[in-house]
Protein backbone atom coordinates (compact mmCIF):
# COMPACT_ATOMS: atom_id res chain seq x y z
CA UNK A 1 25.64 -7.67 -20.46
CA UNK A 2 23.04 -9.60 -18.36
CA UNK A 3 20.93 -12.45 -19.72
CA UNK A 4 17.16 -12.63 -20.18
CA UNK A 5 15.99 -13.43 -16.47
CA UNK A 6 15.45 -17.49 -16.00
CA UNK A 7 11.68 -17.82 -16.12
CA UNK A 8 11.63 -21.63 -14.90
CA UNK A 9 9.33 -21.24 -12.16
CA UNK A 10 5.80 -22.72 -12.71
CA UNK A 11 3.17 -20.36 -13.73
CA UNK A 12 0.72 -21.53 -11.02
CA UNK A 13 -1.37 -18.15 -11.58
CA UNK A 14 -4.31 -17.38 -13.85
CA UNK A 15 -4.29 -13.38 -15.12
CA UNK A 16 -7.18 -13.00 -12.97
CA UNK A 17 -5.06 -13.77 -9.43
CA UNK A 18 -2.47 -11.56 -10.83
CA UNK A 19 -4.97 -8.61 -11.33
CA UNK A 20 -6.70 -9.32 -8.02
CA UNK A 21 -3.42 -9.56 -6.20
CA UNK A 22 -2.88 -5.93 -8.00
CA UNK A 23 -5.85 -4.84 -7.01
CA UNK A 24 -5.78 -5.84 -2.99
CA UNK A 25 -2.45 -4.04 -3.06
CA UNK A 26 -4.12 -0.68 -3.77
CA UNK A 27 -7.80 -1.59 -2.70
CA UNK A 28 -8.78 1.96 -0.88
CA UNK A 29 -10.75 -0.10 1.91
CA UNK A 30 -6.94 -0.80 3.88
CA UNK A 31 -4.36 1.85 3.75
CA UNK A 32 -6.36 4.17 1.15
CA UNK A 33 -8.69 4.69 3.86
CA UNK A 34 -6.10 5.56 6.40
CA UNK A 35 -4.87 8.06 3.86
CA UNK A 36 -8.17 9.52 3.14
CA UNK A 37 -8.61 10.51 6.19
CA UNK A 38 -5.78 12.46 6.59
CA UNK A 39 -7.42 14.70 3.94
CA UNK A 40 -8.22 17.78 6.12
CA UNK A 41 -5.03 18.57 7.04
CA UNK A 42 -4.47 19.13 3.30
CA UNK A 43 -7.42 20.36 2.12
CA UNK A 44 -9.24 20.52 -0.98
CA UNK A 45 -11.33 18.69 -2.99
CA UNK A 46 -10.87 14.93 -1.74
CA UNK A 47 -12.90 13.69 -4.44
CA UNK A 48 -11.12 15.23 -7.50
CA UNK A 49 -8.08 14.58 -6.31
CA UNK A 50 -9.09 10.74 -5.84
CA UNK A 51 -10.15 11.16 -9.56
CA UNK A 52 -6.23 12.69 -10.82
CA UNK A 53 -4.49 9.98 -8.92
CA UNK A 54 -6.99 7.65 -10.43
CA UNK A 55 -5.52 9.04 -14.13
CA UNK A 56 -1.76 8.54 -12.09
CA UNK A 57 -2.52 5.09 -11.39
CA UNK A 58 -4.31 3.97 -14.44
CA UNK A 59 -1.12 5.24 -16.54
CA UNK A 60 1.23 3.51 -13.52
CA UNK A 61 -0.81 0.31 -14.85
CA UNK A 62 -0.28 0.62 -18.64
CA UNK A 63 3.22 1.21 -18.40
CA UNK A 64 3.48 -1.79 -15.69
CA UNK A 65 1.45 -3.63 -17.59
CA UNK A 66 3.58 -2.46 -20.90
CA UNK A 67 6.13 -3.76 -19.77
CA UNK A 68 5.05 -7.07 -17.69
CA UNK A 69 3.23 -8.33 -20.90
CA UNK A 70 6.39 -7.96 -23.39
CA UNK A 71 8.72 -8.97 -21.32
CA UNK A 72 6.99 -10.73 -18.31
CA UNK A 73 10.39 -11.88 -16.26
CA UNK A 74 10.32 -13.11 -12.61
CA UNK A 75 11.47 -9.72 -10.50
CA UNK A 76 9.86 -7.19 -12.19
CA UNK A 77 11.71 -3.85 -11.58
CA UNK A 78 14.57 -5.59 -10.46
CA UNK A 79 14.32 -7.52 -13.80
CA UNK A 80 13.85 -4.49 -16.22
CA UNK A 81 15.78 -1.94 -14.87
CA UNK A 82 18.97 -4.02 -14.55
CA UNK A 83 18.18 -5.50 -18.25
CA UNK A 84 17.10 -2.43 -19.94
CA UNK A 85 19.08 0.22 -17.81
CA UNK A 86 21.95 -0.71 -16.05
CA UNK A 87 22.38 -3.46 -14.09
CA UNK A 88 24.34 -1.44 -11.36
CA UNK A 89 22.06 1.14 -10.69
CA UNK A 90 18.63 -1.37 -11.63
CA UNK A 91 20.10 -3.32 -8.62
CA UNK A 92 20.80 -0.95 -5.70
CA UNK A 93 17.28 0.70 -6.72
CA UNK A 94 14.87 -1.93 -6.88
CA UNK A 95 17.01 -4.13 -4.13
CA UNK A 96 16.91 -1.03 -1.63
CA UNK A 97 13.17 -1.11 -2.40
CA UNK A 98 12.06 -4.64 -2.74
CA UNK A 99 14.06 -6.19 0.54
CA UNK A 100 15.12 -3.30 2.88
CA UNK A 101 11.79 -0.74 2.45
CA UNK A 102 9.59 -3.91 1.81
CA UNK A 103 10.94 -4.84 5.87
CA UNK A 104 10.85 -1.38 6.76
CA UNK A 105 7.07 -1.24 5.89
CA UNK A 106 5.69 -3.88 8.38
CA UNK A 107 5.16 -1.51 10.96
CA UNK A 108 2.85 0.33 8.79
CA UNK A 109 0.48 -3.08 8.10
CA UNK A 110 0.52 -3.48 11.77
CA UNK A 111 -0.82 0.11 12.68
CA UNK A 112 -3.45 -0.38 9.89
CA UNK A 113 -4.66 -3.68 11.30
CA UNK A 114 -4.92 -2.31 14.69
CA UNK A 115 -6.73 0.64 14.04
CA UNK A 116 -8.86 -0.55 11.46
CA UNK A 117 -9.48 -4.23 12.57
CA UNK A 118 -8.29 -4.88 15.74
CA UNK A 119 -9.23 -2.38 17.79
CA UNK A 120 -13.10 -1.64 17.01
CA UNK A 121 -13.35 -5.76 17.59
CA UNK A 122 -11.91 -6.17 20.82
CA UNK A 123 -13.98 -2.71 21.75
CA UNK A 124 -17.17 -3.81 20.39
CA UNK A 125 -16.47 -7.54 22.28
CA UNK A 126 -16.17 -5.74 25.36
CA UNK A 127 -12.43 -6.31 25.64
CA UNK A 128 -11.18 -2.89 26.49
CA UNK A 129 -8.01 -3.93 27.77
CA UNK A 130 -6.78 -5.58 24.85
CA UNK A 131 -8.17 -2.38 23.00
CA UNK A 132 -5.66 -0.18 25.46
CA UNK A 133 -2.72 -2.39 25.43
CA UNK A 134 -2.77 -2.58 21.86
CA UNK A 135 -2.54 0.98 21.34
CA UNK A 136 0.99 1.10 23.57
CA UNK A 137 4.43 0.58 22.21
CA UNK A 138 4.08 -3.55 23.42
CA UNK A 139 1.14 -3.68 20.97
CA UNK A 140 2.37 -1.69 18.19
CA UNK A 141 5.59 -4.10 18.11
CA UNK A 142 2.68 -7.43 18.75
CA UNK A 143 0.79 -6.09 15.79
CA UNK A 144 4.01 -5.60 13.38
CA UNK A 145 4.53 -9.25 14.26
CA UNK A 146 1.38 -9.63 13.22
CA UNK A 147 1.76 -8.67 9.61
CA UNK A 148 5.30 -10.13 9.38
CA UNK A 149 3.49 -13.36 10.36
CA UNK A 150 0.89 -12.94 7.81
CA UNK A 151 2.64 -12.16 5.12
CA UNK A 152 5.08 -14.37 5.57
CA UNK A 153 1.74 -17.61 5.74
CA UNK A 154 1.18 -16.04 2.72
CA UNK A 155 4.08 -16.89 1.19
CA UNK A 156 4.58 -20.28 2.58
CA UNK A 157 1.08 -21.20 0.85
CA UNK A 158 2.99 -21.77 -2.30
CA UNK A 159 1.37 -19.43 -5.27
CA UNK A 160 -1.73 -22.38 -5.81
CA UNK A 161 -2.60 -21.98 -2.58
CA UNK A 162 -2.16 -18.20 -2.06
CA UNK A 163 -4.23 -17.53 -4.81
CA UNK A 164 -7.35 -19.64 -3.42
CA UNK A 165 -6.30 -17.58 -0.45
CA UNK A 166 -7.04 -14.36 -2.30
CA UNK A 167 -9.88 -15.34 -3.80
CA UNK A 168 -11.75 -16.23 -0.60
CA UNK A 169 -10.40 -13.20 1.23
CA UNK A 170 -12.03 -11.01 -1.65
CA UNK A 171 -15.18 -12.45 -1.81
CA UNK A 172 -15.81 -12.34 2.41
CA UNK A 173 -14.34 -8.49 1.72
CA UNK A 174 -17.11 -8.41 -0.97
CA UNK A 175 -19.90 -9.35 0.76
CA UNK A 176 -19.10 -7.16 3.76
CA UNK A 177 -18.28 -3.79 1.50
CA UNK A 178 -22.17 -4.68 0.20
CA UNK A 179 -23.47 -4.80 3.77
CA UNK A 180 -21.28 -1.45 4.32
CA UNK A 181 -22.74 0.26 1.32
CA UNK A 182 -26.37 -0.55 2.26
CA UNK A 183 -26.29 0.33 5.47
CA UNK A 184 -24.71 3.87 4.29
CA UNK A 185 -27.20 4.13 1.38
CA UNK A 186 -30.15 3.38 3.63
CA UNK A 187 -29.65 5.87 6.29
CA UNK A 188 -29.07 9.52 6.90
CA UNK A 189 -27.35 11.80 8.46
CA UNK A 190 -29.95 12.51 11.15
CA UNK A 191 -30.21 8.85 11.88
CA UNK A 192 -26.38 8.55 11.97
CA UNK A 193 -26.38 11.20 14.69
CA UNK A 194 -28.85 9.44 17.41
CA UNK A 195 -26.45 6.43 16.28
CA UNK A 196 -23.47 7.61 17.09
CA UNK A 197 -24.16 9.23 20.28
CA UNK A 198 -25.49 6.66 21.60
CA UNK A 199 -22.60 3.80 20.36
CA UNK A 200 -19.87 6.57 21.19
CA UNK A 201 -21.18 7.03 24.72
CA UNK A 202 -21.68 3.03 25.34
CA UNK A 203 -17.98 2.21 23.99
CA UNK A 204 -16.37 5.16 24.72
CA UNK A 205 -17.96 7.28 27.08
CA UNK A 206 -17.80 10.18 24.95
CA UNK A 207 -21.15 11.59 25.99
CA UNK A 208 -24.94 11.92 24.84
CA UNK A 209 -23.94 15.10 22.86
CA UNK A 210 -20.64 13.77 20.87
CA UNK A 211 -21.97 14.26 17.67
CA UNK A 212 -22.75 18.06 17.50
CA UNK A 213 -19.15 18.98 19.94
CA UNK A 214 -17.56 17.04 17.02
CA UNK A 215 -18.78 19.13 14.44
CA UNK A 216 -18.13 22.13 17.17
CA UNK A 217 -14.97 21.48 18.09
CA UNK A 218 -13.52 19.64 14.43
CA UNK A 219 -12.82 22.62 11.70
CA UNK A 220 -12.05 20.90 7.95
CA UNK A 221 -11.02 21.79 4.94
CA UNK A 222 -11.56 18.50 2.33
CA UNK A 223 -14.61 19.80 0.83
CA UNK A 224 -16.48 17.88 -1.65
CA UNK A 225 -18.54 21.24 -3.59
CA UNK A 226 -15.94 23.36 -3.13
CA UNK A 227 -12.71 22.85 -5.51
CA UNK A 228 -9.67 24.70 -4.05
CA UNK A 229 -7.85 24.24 -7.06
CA UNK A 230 -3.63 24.33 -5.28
CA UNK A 231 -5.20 22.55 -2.37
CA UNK A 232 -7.05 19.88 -4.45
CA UNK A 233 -3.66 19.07 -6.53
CA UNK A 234 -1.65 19.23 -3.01
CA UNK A 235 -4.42 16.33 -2.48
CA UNK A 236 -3.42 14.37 -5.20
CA UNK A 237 0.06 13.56 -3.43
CA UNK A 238 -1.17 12.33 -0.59
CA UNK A 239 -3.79 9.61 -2.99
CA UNK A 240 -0.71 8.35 -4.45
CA UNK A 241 1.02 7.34 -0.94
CA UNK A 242 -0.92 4.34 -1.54
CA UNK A 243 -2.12 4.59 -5.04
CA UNK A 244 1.46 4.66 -7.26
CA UNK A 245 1.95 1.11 -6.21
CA UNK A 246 0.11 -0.71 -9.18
CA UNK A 247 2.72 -2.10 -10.09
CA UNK A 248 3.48 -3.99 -7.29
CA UNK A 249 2.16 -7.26 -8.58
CA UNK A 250 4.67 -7.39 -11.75
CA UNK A 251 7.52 -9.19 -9.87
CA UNK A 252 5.09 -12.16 -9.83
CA UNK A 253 4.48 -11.83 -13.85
CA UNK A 254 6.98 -14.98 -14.79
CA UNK A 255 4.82 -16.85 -12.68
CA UNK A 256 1.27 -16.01 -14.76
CA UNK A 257 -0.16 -18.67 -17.15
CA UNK A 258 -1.69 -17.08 -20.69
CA UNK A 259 -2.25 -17.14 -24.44
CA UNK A 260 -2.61 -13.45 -24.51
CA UNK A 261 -0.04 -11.35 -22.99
CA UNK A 262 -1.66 -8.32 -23.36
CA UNK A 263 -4.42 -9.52 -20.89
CA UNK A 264 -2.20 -8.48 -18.24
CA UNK A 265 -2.12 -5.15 -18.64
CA UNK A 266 -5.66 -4.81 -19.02
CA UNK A 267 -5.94 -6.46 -15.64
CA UNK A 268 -3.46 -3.70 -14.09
CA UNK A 269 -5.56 -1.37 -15.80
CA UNK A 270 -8.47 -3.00 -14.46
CA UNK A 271 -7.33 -2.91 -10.99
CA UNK A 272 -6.43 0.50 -10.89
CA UNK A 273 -9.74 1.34 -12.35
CA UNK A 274 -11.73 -0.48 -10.14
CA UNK A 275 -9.75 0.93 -6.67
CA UNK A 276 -10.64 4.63 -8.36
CA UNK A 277 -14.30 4.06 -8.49
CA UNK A 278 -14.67 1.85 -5.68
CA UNK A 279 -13.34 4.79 -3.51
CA UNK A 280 -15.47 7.47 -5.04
CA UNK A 281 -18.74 5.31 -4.30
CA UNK A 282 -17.29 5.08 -0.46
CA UNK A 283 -17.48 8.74 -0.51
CA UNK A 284 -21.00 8.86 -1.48
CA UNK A 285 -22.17 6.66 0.76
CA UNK A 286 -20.33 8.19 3.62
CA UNK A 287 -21.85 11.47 2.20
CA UNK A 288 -25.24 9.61 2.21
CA UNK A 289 -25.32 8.10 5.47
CA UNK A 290 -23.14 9.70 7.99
CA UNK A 291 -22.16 13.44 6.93
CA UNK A 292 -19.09 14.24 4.36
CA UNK A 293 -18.81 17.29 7.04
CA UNK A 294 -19.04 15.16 10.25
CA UNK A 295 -16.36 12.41 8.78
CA UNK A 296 -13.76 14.99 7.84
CA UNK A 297 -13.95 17.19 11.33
CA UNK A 298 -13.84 14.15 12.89
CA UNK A 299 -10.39 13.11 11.61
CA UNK A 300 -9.41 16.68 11.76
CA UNK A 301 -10.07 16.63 15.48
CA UNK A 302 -8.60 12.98 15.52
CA UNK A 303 -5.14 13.90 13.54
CA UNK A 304 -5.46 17.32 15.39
CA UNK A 305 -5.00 15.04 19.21
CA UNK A 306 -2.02 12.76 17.81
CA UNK A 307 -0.18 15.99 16.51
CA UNK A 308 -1.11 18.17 19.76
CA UNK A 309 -2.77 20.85 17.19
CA UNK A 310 -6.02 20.19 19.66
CA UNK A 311 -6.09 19.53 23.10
CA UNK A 312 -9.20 16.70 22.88
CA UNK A 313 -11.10 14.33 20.87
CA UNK A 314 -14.04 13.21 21.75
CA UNK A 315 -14.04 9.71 20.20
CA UNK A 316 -10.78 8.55 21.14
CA UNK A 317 -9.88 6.38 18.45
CA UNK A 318 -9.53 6.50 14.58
CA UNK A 319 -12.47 7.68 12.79
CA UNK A 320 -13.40 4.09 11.07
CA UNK A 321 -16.14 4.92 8.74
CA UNK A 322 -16.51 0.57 8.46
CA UNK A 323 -17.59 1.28 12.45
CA UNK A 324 -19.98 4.31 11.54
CA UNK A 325 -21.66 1.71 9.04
CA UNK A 326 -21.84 -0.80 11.73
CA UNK A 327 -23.67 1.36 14.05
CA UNK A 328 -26.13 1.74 11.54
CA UNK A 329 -27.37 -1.70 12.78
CA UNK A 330 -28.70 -1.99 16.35
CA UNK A 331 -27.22 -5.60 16.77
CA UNK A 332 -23.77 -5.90 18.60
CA UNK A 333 -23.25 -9.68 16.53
CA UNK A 334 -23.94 -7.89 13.06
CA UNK A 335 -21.53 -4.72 14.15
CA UNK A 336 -18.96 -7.38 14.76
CA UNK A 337 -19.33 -9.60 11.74
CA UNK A 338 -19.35 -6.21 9.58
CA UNK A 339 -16.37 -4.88 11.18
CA UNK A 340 -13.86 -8.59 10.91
CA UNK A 341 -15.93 -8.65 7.41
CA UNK A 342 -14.34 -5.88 6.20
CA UNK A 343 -11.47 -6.52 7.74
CA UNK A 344 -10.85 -9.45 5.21
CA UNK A 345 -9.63 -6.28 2.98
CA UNK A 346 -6.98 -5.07 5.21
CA UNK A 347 -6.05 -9.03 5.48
CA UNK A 348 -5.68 -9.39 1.57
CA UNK A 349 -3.53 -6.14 1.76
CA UNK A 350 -1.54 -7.65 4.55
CA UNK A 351 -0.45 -10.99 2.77
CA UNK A 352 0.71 -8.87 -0.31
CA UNK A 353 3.66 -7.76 1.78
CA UNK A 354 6.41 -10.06 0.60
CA UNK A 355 5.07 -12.65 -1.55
CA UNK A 356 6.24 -10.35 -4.50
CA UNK A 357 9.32 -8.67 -2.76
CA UNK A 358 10.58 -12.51 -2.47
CA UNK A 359 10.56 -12.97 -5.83
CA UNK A 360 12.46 -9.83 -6.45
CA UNK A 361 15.59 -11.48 -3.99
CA UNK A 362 15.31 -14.59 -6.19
CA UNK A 363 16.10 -12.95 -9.22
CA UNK A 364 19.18 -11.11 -8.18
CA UNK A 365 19.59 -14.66 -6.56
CA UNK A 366 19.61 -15.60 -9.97
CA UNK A 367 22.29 -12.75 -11.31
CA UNK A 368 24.29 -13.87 -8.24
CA UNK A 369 23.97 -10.51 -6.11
CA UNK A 370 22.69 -12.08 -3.28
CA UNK A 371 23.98 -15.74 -2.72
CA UNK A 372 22.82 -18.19 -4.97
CA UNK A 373 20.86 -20.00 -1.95
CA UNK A 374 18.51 -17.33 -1.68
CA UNK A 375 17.27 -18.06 -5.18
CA UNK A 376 16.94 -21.42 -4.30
CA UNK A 377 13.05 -23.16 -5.32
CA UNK A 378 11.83 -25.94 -6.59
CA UNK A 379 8.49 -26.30 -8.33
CA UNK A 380 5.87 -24.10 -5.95
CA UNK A 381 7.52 -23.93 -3.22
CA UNK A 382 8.82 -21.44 -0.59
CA UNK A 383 11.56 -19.37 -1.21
CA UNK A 384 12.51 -20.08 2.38
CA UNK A 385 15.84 -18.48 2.50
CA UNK A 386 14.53 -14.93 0.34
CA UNK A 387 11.91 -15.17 2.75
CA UNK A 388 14.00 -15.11 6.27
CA UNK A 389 16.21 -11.99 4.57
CA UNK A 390 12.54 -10.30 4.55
CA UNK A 391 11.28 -12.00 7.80
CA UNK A 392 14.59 -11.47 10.29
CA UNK A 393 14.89 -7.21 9.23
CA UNK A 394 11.52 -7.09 9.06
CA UNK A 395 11.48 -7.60 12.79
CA UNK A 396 14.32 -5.83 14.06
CA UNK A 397 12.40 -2.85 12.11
CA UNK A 398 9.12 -3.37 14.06
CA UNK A 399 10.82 -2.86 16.83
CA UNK A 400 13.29 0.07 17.02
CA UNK A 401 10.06 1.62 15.13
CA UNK A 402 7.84 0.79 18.40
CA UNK A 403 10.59 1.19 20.82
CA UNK A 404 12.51 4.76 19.38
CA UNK A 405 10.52 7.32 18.69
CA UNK A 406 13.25 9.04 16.26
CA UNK A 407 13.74 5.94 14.30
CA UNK A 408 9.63 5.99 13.57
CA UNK A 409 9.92 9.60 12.04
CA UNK A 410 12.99 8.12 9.77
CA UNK A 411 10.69 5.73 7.98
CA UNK A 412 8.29 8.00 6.54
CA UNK A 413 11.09 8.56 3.94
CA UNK A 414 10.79 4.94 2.66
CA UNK A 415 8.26 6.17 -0.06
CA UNK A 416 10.74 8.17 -1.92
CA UNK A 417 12.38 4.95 -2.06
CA UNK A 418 9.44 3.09 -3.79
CA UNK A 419 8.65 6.52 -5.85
CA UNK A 420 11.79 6.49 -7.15
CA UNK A 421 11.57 2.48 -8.09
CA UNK A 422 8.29 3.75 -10.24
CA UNK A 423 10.10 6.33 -11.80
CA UNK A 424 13.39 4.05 -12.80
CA UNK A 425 10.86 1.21 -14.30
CA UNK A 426 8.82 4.64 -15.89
CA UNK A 427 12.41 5.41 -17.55
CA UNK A 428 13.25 1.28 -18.62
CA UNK A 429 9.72 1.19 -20.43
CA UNK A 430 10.82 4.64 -22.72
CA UNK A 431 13.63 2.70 -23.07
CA UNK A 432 12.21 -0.30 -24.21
CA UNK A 433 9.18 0.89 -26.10
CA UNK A 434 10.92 3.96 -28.21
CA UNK A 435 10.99 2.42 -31.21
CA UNK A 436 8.06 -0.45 -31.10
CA UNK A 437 5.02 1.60 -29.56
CA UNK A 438 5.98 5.00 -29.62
CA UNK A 439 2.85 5.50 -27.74
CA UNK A 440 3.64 3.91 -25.15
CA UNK A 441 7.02 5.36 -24.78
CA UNK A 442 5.71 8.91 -24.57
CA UNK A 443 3.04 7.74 -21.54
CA UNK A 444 5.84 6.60 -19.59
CA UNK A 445 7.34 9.74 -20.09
CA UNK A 446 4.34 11.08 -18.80
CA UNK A 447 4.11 8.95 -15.67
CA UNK A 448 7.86 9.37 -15.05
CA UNK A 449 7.29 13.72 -14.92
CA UNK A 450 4.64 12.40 -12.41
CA UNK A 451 6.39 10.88 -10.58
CA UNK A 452 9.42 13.03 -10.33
CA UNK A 453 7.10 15.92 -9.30
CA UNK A 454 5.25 13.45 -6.53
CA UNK A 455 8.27 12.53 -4.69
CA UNK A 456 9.19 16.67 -4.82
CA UNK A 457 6.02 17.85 -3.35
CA UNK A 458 6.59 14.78 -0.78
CA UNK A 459 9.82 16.15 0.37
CA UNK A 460 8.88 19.83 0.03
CA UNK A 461 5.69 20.22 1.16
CA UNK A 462 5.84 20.42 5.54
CA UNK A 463 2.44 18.59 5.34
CA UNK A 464 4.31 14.93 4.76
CA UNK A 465 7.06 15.47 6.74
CA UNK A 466 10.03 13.92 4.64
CA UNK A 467 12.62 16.73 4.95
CA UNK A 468 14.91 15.82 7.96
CA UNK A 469 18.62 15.61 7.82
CA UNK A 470 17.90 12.07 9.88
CA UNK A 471 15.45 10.82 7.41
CA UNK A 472 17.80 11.96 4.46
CA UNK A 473 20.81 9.69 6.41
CA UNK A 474 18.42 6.94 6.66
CA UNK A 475 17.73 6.68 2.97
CA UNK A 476 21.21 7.06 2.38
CA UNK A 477 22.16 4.11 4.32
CA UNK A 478 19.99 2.28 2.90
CA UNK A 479 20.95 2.88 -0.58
CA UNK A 480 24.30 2.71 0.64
CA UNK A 481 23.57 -1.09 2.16
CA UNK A 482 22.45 -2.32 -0.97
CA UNK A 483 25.55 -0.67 -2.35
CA UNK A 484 27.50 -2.89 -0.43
CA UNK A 485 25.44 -6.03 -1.35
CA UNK A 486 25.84 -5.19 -4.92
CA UNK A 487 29.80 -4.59 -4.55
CA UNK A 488 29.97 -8.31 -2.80
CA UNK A 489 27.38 -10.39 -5.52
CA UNK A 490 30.01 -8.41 -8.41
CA UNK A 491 33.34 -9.60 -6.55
CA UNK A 492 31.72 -13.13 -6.72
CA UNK A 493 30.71 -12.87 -10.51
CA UNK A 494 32.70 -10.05 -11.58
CA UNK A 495 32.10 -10.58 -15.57
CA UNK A 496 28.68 -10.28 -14.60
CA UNK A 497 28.29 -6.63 -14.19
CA UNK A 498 30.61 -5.34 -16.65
CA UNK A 499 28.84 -4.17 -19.23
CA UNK A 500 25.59 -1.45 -20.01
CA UNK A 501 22.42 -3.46 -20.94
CA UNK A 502 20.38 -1.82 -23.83
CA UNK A 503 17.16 -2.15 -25.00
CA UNK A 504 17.69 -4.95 -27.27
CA UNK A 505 17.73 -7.17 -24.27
CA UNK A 506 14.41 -9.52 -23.83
């Protein structure tokens, strides 16, 4: 039977950097955007859906946060589901997830920063070659290094640091999603339209009529007034791609400072709260100021190019609604500085790649699954070694993803992985709460059923593309790699591992 988890490190955080580092993880202004606007191929009622997989998030966060404030042990899933479950299966699942999808995942935070960030910059500075060669296979591998750069500063801030980090990254984001808002809130659609042909043409060359062959040539189906009830719940799904991760903060929980335990789940609650709303009042505005119609037959005609479902699109770049709120303002310097402004969110969502993940690797560090150098810290420092075994895959990731097309449909898979994480920490809490809070018990059983049926509809439903025989192998071997990691840490510490933890543990 394992041990309680050593909790030595220094709890340099305050519950408030723990809930904001939450929150930036599943802030809808960096990848919940990018999933948003995949809505039309879907269909449905975007905004009721965001509503449901607000409910799916906000009961992620009380059984996270269930769990973090009871037993708040450095690793998180790692922690609990080798304590309270078993620590054979706890550490294949949660190591496959925290250290080889975690590397896997990079290229994603580089395609976000470049079409969100990067790109609309360099176009708006006049640097259209940088725009171009960003968009090829050399810039989709520069970008990945990007984020693995990033995240990895991140992490070599120490946790005092990183959390001033945060805070300043949130309050530029802040100040910038105001600007956003008010530009959206003050305009209309009719203005929008004189606005966008005329920035589309200057940037783009798209032509003085691009607005109306948009909404000619763009057919949609995310409807706001109408509800489609099966295409609505197919909706919810697609939320949760980025929305079921509230809990990926918790690994970090040995490291909070607090008198009142239960604080911490409030602020998961809080942060999944807050990410709900925040991207329902982003819908109004875009409503408001540039068209709910025009937005979604623009990504349909977008999505519609990069799957070859359409033969054109007349704005030949993501459909940014941060840009469409620039171009609200008639000054090039205030497009900019709205555009890197809001740009401090996909930044924030960028550094929360690893900094958590590492602290996974340093607990089974800990339990002597991975080398006992890899746990290796003292006081606030880096976990250099954990680090490099996210850093060095990480890498060789970004680029068989830019370089092999095949390999780049594989990945999509990863988020069974991390569904299936949820679902095994969804299972330790019943565990661990059957008997003290009954209550909460029966809402992880609840979020678990979720779960479970998520990760179906992803591999069932055509729409998400996770049912290939070479995206099956790839999960596979990675499960199977971690396998093999486990096999080695229990030949070095064989009593170890012998024995089923139960829910007395912690």
């Amino acid at each position: 039977m394992l041990a309680e988890p050593d909790s030595s490190l220094p709890r340099s955080w305050s519950v408030f950097d723990f809930g904001l580092h939450a929150f930036l993880v599943v802030n809808p202004l960096a990848l919940g955007l990018w999933t948003f606007s995949l809505a039309p191929l879907v269909g449905g009622n975007l905004f009721v859906a965001v509503a449901l997989g607000g409910f799916v998030m906000v009961l992620g966060a009380v059984v996270y946060g269930a769990l973090a404030a009871s037993r708040p042990w450095t690793g998180g899933d790692y922690a609990w589901q080798t304590r309270l479950l078993d620590p054979r299966v706890g550490a294949i699942v949660t190591l496959t997830a925290w250290w080889l999808v975690v590397a896997v995942l990079a290229p994603v935070f580089g395609n976000v920063i470049v079409v969100q960030v990067l790109d609309p910059l360099f176009m708006h500075a006049g640097w259209e070659g940088a725009a171009s060669w960003l968009r090829g296979r050399d810039g989709a591998l520069a970008a990945s290094l990007l984020a693995i750069a990033l995240a990895a500063a991140f992490v070599g801030l120490g946790m005092r640091r990183a959390a001033l980090v945060q805070r300043v990254v949130a309050g530029i984001g802040a100040v910038a999603l105001l600007a956003a808002l008010g530009l959206m809130f003050a305009s209309s659609p009719g203005e929008f339209e004189k606005r966008f042909d005329a920035q589309a043409t200057e940037l783009y060359g798209s032509g003085p009529i691009a607005h109306g062959q948009t909404l000619y040539l763009g057919t949609y189906d995310a409807r706001v007034g109408d509800l489609e009830p099966v295409d609505t719940l197919r909706l919810v799904p697609l939320v949760l791609l980025f929305g079921l991760w509230i809990g990926w903060a918790t690994p970090l929980v040995g490291e909070v400072r607090t008198k009142r335990p239960p604080a911490i789940a409030t602020a998961l609650v809080r942060a999944a709260g807050v990410s709900t709303l925040l991207s329902l009042v982003v819908f109004i505005a875009i409503a408001r100021g540039v068209h709910w119609e025009f937005w979604n037959e623009a990504n349909n005609l977008y999505w519609g190019t990069v799957y070859e479902t359409t033969t054109t699109t007349l704005l030949p770049t993501w459909p940014n609604p941060v840009v469409f709120a620039a171009w609200l303002s008639d000054s090039t310097t205030v497009q900019i500085a709205l555009i890197a402004g809001m740009g401090a969110w996909v930044l924030g969502w960028t550094a929360t790649l690893f900094l958590a993940a590492t602290r996974v690797l340093v607990a089974s560090a800990n339990d002597r699954v991975l080398p006992s150098a890899v746990g290796r810290m003292k006081g606030d420092s880096v976990p250099v070694n954990a680090l490099a075994l996210l850093v060095l895959p990480a890498c060789g990731f970004a680029a068989l993803d830019a370089y092999w097309d095949t390999f780049a449909t594989w990945t999509s898979a990863s988020v069974v992985v991390l569904g299936l994480t949820s679902a095994g920490s969804g299972i330790a809490a019943v565990v661990a709460f059957r008997r003290e809070r009954p209550g909460v018990a029966a809402a992880s059983i609840v979020f678990v059923s979720i779960v479970v049926l998520v990760i179906v509809i992803w591999c069932a439903d055509p729409i998400f593309g996770i049912r290939g025989l070479g995206q099956l192998a790839f999960v596979s071997a990675l499960y199977g790699l971690a396998g093999g990691v486990f096999a080695l840490g229990r030949r070095r510490s064989p009593r170890r591992f012998g024995g089923r933890v139960g829910a007395r543990a912690g």
